[in-house]
N, C-alpha and C. Protein backbone atom coordinates (compact mmCIF):
# COMPACT_ATOMS: atom_id res chain seq x y z
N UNK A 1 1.72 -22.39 68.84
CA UNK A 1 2.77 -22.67 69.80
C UNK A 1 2.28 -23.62 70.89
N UNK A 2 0.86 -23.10 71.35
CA UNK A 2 0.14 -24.43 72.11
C UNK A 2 0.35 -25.99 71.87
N UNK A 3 -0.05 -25.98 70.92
CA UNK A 3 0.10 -27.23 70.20
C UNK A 3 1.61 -28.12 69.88
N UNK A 4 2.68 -27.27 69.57
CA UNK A 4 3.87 -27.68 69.91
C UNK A 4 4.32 -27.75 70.52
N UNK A 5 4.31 -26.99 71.84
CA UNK A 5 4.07 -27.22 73.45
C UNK A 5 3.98 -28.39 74.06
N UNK A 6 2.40 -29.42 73.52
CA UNK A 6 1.94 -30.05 73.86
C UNK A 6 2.37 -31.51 72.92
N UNK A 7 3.83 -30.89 72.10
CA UNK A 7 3.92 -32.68 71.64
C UNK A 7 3.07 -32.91 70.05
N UNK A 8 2.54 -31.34 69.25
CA UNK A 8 1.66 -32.05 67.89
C UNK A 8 2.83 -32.26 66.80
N UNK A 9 3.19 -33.02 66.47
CA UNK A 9 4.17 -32.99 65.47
C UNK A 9 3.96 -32.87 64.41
N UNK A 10 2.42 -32.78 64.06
CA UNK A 10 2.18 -32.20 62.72
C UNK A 10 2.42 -30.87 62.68
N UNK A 11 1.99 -29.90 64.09
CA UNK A 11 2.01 -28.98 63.89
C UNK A 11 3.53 -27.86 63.98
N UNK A 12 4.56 -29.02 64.74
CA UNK A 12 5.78 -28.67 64.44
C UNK A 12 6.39 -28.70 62.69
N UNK A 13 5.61 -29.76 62.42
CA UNK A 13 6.22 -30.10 60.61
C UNK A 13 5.48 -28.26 59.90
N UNK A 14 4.35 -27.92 60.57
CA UNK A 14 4.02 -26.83 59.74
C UNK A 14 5.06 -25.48 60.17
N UNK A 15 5.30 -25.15 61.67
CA UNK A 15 6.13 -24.57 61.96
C UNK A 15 6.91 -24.52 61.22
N UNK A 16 8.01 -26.20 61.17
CA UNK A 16 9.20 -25.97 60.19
C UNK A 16 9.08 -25.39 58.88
N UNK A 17 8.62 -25.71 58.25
CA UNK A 17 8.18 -25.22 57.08
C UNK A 17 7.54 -23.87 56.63
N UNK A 18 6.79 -23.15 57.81
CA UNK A 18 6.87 -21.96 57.47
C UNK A 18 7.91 -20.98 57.72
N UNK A 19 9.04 -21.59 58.61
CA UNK A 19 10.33 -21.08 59.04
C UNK A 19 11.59 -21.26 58.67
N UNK A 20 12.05 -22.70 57.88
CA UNK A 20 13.13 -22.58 57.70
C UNK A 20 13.73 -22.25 56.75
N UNK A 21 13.28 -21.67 55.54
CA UNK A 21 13.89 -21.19 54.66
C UNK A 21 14.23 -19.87 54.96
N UNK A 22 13.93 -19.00 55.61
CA UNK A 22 14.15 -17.69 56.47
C UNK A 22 15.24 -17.26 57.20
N UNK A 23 15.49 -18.99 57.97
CA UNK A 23 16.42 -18.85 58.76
C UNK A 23 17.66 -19.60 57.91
N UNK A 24 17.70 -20.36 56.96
CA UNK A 24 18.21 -20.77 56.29
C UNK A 24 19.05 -19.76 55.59
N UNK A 25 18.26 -19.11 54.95
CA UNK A 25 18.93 -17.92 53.87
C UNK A 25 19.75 -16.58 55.30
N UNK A 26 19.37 -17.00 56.28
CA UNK A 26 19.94 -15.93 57.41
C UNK A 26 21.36 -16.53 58.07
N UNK A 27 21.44 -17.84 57.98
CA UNK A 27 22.18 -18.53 58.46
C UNK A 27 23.25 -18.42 57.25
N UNK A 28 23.35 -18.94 56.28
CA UNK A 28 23.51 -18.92 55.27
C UNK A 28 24.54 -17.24 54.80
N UNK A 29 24.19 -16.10 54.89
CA UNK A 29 24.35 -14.99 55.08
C UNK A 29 25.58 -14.90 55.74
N UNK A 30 25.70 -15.45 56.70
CA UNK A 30 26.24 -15.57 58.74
C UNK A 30 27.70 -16.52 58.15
N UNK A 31 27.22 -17.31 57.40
CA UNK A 31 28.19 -18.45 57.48
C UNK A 31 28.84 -18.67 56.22
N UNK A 32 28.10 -18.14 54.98
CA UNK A 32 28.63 -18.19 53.75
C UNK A 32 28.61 -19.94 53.38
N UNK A 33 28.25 -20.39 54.10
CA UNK A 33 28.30 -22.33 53.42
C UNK A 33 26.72 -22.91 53.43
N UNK A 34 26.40 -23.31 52.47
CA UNK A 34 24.99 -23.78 52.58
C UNK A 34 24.89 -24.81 53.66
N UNK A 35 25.85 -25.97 53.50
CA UNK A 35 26.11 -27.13 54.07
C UNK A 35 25.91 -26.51 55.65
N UNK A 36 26.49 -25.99 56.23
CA UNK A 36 26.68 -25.25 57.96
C UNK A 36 25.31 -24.69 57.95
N UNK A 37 25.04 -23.69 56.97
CA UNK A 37 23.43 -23.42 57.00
C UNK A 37 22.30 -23.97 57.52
N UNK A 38 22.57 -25.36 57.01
CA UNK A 38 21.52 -26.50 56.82
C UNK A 38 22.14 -27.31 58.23
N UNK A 39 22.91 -27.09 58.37
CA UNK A 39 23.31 -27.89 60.06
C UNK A 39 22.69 -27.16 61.18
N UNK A 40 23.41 -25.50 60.87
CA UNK A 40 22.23 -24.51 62.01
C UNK A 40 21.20 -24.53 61.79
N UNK A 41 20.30 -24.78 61.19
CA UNK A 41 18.90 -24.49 60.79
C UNK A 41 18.56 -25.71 61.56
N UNK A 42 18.84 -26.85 60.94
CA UNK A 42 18.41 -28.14 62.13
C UNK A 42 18.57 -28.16 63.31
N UNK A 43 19.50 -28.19 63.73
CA UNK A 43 19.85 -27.86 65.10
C UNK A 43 19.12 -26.68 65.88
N UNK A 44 19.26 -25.55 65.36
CA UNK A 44 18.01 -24.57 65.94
C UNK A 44 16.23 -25.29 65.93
N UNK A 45 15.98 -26.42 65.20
CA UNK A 45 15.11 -26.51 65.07
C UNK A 45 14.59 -27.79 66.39
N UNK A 46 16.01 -28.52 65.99
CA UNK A 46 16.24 -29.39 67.51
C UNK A 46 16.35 -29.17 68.41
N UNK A 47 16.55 -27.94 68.75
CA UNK A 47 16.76 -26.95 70.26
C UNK A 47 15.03 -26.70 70.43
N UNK A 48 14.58 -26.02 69.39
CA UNK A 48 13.44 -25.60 69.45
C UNK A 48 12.48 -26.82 70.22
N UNK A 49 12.11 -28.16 69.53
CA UNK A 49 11.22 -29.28 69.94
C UNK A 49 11.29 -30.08 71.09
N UNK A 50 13.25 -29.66 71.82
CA UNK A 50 13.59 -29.91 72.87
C UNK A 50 13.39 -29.23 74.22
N UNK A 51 12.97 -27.98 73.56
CA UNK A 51 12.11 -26.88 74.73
C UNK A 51 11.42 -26.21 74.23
N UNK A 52 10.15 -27.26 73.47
CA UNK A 52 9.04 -26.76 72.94
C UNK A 52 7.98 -26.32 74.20
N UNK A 53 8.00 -26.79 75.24
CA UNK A 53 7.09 -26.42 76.83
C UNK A 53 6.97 -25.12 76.92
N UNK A 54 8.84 -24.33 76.61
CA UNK A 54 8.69 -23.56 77.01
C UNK A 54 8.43 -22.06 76.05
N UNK A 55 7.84 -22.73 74.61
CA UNK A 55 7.28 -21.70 73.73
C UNK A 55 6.23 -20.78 73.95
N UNK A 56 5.24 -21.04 74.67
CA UNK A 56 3.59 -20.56 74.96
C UNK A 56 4.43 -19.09 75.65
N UNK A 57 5.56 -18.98 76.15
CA UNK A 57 6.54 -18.00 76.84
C UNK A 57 7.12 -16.65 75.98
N UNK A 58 7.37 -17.46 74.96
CA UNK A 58 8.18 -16.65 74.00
C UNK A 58 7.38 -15.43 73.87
N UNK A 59 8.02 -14.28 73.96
CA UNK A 59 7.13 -13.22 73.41
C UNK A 59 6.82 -13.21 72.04
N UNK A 60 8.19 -13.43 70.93
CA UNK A 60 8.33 -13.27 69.81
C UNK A 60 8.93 -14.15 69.39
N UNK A 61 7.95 -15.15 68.52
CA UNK A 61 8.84 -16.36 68.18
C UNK A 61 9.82 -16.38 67.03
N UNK A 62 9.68 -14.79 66.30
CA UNK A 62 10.69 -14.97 64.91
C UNK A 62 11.84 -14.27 65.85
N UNK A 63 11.66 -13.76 66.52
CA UNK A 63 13.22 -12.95 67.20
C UNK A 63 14.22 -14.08 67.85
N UNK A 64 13.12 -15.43 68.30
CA UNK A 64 13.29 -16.17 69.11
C UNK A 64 14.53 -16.90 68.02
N UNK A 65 13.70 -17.50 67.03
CA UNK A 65 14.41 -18.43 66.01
C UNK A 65 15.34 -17.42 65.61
N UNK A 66 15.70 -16.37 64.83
CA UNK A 66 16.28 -15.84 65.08
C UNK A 66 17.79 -15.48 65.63
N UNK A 67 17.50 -15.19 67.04
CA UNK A 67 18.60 -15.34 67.29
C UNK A 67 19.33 -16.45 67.82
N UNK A 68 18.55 -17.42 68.03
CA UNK A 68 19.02 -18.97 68.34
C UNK A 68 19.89 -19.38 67.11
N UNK A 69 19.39 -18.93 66.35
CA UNK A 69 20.26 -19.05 64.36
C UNK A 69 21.41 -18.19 64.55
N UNK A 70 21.19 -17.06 64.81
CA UNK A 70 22.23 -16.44 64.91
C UNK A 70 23.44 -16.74 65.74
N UNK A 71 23.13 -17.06 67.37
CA UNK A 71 24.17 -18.27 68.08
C UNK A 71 24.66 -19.00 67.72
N UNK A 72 24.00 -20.24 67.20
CA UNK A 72 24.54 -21.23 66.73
C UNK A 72 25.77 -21.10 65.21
N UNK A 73 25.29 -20.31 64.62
CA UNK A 73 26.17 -19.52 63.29
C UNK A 73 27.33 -19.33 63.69
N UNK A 74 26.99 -18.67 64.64
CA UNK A 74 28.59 -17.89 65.52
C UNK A 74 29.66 -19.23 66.22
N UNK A 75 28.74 -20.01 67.06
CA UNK A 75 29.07 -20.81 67.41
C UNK A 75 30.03 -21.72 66.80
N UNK A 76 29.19 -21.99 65.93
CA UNK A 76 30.11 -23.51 64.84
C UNK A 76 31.23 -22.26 63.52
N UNK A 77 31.25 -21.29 63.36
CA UNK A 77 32.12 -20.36 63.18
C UNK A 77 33.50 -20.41 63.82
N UNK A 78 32.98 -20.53 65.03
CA UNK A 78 34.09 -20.10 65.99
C UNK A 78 34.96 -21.78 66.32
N UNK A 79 34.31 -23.21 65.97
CA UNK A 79 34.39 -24.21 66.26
C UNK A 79 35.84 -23.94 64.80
N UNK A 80 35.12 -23.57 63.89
CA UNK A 80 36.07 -24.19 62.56
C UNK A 80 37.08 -23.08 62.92
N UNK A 81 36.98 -21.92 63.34
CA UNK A 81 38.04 -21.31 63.48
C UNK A 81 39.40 -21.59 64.61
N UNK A 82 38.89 -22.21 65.20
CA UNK A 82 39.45 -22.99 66.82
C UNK A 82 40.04 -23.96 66.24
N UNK A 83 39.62 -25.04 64.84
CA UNK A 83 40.12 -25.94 64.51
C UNK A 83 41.08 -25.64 63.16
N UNK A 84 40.73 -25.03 62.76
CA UNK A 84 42.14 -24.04 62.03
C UNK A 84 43.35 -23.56 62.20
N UNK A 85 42.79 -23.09 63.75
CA UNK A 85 44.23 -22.67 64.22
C UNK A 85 44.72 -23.84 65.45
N UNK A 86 44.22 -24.79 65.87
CA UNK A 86 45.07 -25.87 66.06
C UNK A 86 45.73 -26.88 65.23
N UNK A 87 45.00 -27.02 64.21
CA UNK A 87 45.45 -27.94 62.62
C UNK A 87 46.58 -26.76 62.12
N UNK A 88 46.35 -25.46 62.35
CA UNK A 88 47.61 -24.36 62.25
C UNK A 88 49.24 -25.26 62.81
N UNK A 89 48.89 -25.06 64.04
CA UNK A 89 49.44 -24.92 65.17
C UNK A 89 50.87 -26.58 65.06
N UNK A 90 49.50 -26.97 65.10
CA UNK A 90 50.05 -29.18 64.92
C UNK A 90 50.81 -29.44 63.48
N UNK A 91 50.10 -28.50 62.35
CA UNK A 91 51.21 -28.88 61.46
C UNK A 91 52.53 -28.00 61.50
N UNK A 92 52.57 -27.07 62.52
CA UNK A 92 53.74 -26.11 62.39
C UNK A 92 54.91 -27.15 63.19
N UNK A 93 54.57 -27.44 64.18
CA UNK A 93 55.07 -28.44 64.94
C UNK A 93 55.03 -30.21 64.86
N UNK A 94 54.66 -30.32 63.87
CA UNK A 94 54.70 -32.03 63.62
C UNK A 94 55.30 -32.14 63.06
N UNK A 95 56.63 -33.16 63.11
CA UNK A 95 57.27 -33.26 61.91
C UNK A 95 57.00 -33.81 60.79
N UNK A 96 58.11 -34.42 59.80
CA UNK A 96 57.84 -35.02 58.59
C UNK A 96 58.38 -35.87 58.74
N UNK A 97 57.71 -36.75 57.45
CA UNK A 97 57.90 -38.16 57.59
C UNK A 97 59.38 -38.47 58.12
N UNK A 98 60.57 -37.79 57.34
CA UNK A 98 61.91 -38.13 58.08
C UNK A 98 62.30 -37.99 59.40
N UNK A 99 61.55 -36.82 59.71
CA UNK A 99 61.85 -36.70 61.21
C UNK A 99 61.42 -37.38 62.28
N UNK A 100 60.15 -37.75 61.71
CA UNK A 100 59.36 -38.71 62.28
C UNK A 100 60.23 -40.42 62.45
N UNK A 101 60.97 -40.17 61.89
CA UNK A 101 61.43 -42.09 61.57
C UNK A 101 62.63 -41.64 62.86
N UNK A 102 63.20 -40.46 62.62
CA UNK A 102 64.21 -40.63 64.09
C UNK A 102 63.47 -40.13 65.35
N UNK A 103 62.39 -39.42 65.44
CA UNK A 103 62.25 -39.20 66.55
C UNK A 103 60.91 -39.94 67.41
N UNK A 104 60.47 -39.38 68.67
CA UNK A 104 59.51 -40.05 68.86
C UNK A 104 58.13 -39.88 68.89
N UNK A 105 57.07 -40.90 68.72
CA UNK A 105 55.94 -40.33 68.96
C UNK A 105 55.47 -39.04 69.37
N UNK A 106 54.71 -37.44 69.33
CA UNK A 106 54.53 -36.72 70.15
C UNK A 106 53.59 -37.29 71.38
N UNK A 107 52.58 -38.32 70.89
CA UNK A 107 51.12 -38.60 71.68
C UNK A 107 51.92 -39.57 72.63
N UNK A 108 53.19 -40.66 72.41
CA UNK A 108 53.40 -41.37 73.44
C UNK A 108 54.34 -40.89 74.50
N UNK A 109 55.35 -39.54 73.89
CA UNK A 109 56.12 -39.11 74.71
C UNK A 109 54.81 -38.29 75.68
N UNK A 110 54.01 -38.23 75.45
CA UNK A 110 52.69 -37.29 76.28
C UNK A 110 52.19 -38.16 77.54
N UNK A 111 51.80 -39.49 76.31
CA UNK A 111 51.26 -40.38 77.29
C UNK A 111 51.85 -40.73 78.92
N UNK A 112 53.17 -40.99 78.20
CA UNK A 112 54.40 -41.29 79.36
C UNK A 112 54.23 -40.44 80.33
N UNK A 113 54.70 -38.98 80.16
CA UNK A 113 55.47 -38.35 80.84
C UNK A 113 53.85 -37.91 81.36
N UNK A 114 52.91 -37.99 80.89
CA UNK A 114 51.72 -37.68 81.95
C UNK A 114 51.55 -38.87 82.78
N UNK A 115 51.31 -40.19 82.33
CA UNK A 115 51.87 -41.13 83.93
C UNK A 115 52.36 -41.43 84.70
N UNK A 116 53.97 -40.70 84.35
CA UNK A 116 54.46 -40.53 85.22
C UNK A 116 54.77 -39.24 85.69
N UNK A 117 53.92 -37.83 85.69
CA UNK A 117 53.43 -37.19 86.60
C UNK A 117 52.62 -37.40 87.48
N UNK A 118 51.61 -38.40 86.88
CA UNK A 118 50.40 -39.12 88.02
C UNK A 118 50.70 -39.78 89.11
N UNK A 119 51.70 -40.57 88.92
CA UNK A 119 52.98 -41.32 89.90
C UNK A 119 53.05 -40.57 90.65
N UNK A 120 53.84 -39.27 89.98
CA UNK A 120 54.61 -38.52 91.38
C UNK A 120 53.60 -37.60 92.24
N UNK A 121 52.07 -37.97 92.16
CA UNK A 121 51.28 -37.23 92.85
C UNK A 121 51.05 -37.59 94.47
N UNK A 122 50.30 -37.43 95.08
CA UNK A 122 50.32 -37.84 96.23
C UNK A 122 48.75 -38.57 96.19
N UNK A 123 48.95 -39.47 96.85
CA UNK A 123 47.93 -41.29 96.63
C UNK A 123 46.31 -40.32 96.69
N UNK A 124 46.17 -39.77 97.42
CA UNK A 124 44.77 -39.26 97.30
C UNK A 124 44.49 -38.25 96.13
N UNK A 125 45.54 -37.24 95.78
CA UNK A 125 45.36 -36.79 94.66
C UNK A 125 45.20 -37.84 93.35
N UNK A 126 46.20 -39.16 93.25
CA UNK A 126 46.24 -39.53 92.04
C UNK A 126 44.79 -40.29 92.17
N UNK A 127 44.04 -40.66 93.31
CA UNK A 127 42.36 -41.61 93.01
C UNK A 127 41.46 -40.53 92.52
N UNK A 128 41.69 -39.35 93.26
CA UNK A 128 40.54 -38.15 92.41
C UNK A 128 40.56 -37.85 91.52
N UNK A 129 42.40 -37.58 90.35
CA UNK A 129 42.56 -37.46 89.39
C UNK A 129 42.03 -38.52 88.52
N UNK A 130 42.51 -39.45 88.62
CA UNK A 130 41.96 -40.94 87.91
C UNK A 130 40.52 -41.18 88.05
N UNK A 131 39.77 -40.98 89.13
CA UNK A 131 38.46 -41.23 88.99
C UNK A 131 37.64 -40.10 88.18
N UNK A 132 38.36 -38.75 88.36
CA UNK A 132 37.46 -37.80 87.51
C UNK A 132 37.62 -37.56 86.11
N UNK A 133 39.00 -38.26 85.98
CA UNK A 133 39.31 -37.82 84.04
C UNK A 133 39.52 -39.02 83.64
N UNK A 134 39.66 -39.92 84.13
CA UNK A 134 39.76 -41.25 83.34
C UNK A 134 38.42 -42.21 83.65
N UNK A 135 38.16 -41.92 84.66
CA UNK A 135 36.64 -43.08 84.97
C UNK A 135 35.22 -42.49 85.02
N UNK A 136 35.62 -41.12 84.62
CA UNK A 136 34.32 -39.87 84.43
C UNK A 136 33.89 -39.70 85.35
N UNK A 137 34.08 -39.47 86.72
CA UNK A 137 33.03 -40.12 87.60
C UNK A 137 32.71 -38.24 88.15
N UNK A 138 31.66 -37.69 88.73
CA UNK A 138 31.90 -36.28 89.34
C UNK A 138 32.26 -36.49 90.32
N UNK A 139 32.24 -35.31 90.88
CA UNK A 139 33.04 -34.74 91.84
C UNK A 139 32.39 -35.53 93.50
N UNK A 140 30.83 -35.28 93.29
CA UNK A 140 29.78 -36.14 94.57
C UNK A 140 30.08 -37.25 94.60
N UNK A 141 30.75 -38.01 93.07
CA UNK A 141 30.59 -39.14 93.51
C UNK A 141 32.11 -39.96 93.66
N UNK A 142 33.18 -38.74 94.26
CA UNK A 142 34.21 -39.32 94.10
C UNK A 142 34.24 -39.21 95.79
N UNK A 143 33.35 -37.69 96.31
CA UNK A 143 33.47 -38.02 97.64
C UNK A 143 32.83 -38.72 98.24
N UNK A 144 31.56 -39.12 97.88
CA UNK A 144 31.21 -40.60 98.45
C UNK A 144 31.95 -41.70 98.84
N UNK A 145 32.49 -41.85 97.53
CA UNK A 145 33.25 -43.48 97.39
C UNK A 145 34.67 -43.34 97.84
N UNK A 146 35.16 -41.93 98.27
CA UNK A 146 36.07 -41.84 99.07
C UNK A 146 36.15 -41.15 100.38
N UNK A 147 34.68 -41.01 100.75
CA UNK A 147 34.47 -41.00 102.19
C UNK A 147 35.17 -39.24 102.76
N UNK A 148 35.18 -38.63 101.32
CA UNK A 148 35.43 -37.25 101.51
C UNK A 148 34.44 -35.65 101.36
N UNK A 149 34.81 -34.86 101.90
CA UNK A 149 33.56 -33.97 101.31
C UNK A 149 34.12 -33.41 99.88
N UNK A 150 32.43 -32.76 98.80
CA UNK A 150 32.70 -32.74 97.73
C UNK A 150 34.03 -31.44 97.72
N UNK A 151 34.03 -30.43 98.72
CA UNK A 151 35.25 -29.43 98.48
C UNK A 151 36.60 -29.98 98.75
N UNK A 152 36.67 -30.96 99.82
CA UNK A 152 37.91 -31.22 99.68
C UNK A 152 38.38 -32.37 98.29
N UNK A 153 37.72 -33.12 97.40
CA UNK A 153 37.64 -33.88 96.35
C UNK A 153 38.28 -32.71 95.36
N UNK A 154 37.34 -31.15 95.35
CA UNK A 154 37.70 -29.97 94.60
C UNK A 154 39.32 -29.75 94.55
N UNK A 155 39.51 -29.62 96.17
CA UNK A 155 41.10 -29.28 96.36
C UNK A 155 42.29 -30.08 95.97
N UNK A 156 41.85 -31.37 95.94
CA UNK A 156 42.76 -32.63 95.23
C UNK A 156 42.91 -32.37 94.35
N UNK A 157 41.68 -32.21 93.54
CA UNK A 157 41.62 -32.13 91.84
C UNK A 157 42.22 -30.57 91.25
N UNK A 158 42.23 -29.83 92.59
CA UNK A 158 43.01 -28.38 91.73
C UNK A 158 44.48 -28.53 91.94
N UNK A 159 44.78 -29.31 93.11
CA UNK A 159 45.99 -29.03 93.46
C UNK A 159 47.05 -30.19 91.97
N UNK A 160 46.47 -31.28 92.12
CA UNK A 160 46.66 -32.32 91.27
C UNK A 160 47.22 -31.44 89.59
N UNK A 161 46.03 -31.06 89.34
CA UNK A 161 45.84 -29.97 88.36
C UNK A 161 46.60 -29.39 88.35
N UNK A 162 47.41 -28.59 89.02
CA UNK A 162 48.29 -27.61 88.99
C UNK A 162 49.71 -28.36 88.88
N UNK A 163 50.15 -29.36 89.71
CA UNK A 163 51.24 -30.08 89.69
C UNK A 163 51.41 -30.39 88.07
N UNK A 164 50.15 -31.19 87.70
CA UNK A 164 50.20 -31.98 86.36
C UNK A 164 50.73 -30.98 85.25
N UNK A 165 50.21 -29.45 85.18
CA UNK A 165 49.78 -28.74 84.21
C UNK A 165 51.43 -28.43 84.56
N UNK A 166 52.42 -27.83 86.00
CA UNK A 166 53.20 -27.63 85.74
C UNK A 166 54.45 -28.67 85.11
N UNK A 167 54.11 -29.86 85.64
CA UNK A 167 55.15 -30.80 85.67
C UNK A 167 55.53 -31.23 83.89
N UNK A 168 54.05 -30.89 83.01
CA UNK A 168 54.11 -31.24 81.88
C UNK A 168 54.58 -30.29 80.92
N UNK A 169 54.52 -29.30 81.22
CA UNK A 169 54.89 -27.78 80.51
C UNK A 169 56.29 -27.96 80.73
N UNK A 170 56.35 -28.73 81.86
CA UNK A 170 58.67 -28.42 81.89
C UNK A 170 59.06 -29.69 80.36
N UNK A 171 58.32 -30.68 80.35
CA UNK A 171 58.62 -31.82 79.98
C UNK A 171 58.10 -32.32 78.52
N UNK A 172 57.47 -31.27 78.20
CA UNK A 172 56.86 -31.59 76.71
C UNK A 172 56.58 -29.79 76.16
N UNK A 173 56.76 -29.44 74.32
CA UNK A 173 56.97 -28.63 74.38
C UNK A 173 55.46 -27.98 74.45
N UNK A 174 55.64 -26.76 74.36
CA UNK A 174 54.19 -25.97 74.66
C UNK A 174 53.09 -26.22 73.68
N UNK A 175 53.45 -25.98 72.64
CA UNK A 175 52.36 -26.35 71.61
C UNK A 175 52.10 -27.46 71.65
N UNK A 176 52.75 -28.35 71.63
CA UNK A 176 52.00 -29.74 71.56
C UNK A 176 51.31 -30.33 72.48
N UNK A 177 52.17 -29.59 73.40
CA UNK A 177 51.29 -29.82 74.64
C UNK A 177 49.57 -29.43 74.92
N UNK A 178 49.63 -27.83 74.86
CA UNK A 178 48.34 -27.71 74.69
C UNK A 178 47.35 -28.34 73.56
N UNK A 179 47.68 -28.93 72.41
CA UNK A 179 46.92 -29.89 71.18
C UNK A 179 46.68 -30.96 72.05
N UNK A 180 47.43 -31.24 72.93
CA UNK A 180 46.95 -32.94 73.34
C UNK A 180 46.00 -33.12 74.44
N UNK A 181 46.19 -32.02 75.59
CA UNK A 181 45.53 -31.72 76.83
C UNK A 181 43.95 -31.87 76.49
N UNK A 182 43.63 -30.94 75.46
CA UNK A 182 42.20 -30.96 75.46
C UNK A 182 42.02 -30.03 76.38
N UNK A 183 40.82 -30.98 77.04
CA UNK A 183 39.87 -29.93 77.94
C UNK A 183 40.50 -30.50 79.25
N UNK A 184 41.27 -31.68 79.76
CA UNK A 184 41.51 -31.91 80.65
C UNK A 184 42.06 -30.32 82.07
N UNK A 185 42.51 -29.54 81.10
CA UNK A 185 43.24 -28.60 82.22
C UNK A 185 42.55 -27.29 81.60
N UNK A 186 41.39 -27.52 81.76
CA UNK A 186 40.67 -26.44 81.56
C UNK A 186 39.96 -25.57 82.44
């Protein structure tokens, strides 16, 4: 563990190799798909070399791998199941091709009617909104560049938040709504 600690990558290649078929066949178990198996197993292994420093720590390094396998299992489990039941959700509510030819876009009637909720915000809410979800920027660095402190930047962005989340729920229907939001109103 010293040695992988310290950056030997030979001695990580021996690690891997005395470990991942272990966690493989455990993962594997967890997930029923070889393919996902072989994704957690890497990825636990990429977690591992990414805070290899802090191995010399570990009490127990098979409990360690382990249950890092076991997380991640659960994890990407819970990803396909999340995406099941929104691919649920979107085809219950999307129409078909005919309906589609008379009606409109769902993503542009979204687009719209979320710009012009942004409109009807008030001028300091709509620069915090826009700088934090459309120009990525955080929160420090919205009160910098707007000469505000970072809690009151917070209060824009909740209050904003709340207007948006209600104004769009009157104006688009629920399900589709939540498919398109994302993480924005999270």
């Amino acid at each position: 563990m010293a040695l992988i600690a310290d950056g030997n990558e030979r001695a990580f290649e021996l690690f891997f190799s005395a470990h991942h078929h272990q966690l493989g066949s455990f993962a594997y178990q967890l997930t029923a798909s070889r393919t996902l198996a072989e994704e957690v197993v890497q990825e636990v292994f990429i977690e591992v070399w990414l805070k290899r420093r802090e191995l010399p720590q570990v009490a127990s390094i098979k409990n360690y791998l382990f249950i890092l396998t076991r997380n991640r299992a659960l994890n990407a489990l819970r990803k396909i199941a999340n995406d099941k039941l929104k691919h649920a959700v979107w085809a219950q509510y999307t129409p078909t091709y005919e309906e589609t030819t008379a009606a409109e876009d769902p993503i542009e009637v979204y687009n719209h009617r979320l710009q012009e909720a942004i409109t009807k915000l008030p001028l300091q809410q709509q620069k915090v909104f826009r700088m934090s979800k459309i120009e990525r920027l955080k929160q420090e660095e919205i009160a910098r560049i707007l000469n505000l402190s970072p809690e009151t930047v917070k209060k824009h962005m909740k209050l904003a938040l709340r207007f948006l989340r209600s104004y769009l729920s009157t104006n688009i229907d629920k399900p589709i709504l939540l498919l398109l939001l994302g993480n924005w109103f999270r």
